[in-house]
C-alpha atoms as a PDB file:
ATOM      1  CA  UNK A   1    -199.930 -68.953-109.466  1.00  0.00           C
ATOM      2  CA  UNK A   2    -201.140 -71.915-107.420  1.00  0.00           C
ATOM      3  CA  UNK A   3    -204.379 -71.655-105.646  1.00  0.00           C
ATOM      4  CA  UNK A   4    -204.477 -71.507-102.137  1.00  0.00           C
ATOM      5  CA  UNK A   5    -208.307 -71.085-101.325  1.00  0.00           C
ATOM      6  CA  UNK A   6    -211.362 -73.324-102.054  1.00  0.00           C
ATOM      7  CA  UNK A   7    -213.840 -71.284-104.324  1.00  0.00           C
ATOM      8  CA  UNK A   8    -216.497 -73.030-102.101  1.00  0.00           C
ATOM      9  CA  UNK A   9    -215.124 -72.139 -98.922  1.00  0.00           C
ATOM     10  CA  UNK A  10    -215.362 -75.650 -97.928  1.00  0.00           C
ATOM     11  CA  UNK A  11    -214.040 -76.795 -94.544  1.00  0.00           C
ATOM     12  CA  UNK A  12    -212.314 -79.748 -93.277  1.00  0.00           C
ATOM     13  CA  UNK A  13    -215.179 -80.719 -91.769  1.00  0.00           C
ATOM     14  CA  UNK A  14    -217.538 -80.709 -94.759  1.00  0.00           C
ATOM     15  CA  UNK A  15    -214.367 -82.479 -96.620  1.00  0.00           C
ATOM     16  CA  UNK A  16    -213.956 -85.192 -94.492  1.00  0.00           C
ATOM     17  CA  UNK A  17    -218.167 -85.943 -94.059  1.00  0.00           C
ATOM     18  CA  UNK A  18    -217.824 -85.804 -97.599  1.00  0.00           C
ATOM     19  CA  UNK A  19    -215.392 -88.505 -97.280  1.00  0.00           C
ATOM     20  CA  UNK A  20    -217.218 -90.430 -95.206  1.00  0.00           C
ATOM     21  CA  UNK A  21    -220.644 -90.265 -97.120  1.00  0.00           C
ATOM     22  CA  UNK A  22    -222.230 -88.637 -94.388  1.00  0.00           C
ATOM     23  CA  UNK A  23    -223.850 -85.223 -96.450  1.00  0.00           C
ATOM     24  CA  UNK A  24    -226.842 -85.522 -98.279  1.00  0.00           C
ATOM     25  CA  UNK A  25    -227.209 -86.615-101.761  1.00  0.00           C
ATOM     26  CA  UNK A  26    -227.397 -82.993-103.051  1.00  0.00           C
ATOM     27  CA  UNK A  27    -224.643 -81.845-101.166  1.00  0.00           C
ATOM     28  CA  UNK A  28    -222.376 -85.266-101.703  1.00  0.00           C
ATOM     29  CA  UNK A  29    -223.015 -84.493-105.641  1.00  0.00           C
ATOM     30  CA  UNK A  30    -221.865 -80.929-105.315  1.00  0.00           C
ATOM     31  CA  UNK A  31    -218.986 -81.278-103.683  1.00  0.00           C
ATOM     32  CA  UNK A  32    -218.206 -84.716-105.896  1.00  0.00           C
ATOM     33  CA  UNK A  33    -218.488 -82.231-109.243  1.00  0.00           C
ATOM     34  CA  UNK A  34    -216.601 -79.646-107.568  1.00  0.00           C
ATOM     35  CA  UNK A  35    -213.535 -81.872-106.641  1.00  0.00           C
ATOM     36  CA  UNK A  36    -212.015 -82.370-110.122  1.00  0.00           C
ATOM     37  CA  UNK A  37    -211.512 -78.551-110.370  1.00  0.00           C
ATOM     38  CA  UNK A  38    -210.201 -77.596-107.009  1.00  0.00           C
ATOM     39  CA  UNK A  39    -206.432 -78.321-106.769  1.00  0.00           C
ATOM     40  CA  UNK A  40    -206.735 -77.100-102.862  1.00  0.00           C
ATOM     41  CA  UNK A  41    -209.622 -79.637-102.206  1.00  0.00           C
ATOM     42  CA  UNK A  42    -207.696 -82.474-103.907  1.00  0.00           C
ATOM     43  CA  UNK A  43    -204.724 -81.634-101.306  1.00  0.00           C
ATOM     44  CA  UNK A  44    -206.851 -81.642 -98.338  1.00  0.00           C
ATOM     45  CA  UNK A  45    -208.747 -85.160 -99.116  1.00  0.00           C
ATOM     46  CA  UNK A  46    -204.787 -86.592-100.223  1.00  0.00           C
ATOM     47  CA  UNK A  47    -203.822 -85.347 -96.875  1.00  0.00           C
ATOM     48  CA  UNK A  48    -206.996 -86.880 -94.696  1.00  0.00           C
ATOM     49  CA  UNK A  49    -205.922 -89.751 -97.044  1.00  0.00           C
ATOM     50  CA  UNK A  50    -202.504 -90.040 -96.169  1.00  0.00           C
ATOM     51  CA  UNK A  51    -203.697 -89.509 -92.302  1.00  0.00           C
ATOM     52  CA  UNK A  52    -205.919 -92.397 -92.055  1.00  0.00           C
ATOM     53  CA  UNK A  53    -203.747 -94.265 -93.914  1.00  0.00           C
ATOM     54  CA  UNK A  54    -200.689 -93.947 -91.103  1.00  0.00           C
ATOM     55  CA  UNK A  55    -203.460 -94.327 -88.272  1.00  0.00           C
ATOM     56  CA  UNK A  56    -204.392 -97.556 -89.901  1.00  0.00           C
ATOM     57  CA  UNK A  57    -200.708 -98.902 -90.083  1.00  0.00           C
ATOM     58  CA  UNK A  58    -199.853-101.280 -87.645  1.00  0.00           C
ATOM     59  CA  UNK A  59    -197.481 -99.851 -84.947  1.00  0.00           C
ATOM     60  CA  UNK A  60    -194.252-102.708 -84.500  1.00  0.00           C
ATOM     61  CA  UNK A  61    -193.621-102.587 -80.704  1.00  0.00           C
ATOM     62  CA  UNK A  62    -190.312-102.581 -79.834  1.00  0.00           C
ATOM     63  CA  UNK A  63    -188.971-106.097 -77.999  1.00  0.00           C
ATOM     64  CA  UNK A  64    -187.804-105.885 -74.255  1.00  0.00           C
ATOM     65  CA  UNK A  65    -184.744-106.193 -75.677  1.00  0.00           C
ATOM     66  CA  UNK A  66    -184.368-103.054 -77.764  1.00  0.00           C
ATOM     67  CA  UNK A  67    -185.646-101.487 -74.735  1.00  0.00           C
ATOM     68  CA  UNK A  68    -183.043-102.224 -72.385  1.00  0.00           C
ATOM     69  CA  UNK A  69    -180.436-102.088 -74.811  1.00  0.00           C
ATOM     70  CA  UNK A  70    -181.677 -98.211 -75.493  1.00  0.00           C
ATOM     71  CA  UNK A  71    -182.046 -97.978 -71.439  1.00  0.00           C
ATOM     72  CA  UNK A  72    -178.710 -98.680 -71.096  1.00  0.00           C
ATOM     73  CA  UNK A  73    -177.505 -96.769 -74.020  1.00  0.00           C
ATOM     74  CA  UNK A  74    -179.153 -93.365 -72.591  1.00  0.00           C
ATOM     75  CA  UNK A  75    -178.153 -94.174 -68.693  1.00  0.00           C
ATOM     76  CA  UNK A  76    -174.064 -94.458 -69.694  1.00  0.00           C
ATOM     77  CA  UNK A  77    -174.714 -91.548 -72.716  1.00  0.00           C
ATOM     78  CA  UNK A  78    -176.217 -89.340 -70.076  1.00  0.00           C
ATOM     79  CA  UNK A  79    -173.602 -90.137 -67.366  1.00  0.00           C
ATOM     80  CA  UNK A  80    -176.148 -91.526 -64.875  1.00  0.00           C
ATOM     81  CA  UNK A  81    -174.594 -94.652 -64.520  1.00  0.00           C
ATOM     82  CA  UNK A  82    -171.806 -93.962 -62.268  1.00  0.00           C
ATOM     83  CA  UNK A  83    -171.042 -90.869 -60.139  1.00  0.00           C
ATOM     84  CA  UNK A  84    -167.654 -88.890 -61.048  1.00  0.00           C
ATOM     85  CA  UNK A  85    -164.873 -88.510 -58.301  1.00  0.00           C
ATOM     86  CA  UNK A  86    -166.042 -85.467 -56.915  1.00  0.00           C
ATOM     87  CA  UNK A  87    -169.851 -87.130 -56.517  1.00  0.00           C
ATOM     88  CA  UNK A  88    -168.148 -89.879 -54.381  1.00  0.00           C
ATOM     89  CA  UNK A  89    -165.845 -87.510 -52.696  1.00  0.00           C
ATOM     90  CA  UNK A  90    -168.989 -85.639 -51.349  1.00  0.00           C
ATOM     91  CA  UNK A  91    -171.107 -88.880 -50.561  1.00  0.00           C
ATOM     92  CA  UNK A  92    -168.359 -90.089 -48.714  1.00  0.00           C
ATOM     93  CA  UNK A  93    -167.832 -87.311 -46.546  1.00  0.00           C
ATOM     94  CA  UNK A  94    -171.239 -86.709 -46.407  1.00  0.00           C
ATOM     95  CA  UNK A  95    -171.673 -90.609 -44.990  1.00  0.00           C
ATOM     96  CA  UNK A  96    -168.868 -90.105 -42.865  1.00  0.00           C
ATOM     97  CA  UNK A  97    -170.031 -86.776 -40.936  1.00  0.00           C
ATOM     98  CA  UNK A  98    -173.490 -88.543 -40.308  1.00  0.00           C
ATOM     99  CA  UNK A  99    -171.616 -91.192 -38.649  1.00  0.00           C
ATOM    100  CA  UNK A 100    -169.413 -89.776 -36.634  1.00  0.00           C
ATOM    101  CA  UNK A 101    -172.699 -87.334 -34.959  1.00  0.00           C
ATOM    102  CA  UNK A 102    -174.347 -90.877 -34.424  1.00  0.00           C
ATOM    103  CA  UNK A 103    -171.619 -91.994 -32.563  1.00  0.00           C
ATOM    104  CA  UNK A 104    -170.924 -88.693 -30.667  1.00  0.00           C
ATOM    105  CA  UNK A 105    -174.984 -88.260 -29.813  1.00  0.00           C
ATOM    106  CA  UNK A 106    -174.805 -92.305 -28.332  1.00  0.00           C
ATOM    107  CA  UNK A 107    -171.941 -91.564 -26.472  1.00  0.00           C
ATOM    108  CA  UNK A 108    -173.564 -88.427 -25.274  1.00  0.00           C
ATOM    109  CA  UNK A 109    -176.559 -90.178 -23.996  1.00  0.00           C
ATOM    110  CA  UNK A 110    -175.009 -93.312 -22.681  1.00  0.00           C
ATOM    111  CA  UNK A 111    -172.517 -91.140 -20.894  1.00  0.00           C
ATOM    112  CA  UNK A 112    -176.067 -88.764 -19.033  1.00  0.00           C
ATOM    113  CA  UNK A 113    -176.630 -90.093 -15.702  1.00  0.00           C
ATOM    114  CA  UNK A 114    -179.736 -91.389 -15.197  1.00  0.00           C
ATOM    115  CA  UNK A 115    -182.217 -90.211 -12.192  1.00  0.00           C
ATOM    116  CA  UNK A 116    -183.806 -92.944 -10.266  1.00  0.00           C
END
């Protein structure tokens, strides 16, 4: 049966100051004999471990190519890139209702007699 609790109760916060040196010398050296025996300690400092590690590794940006090449990628995936038929059926229609009250509210107006 594998252990799943430190017989010290210790926290990931007395872990990682242990880590870091930051206890006292009493407390540094318990913890330091303790370590050897506790499998669920040993996992805990691997893991910190393997967390600083990846914070430490330098992050490789991606060029301004790969980014347009993935913008363009997602924009024609997605469908964004064009509008279907019935998109440009409804723009169209749409434009050509607008246009047709601009010219009927100018002819309206030039047509009012104007009071001198």
């Amino acid at each position: 049966m594998m252990q799943d609790r430190c017989r010290l109760d210790l926290t990931n916060e007395t872990l990682s100051a242990w880590q870091a040196r930051t206890l006292t010398s009493e407390d540094q050296r318990r913890i330091g004999q303790h370590l050897p025996s506790c499998v669920v300690c040993q996992r805990r400092l691997d893991r910190f471990t393997r967390i600083g590690a990846a914070l430490r590794a330098p992050v490789a940006e991606p060029s301004q190519h790969a980014i347009w090449q993935a913008l363009q990628q997602r924009i024609t995936r997605d469908g964004r890139g064009s509008m279907n038929r019935t998109q440009k059926v409804f723009t169209l229609s749409g434009l050509g209702v607008f246009a047709t009250l601009v010219i009927i509210f100018a002819a309206f107006f030039a047509l009012l007699p104007t009071h001198h």
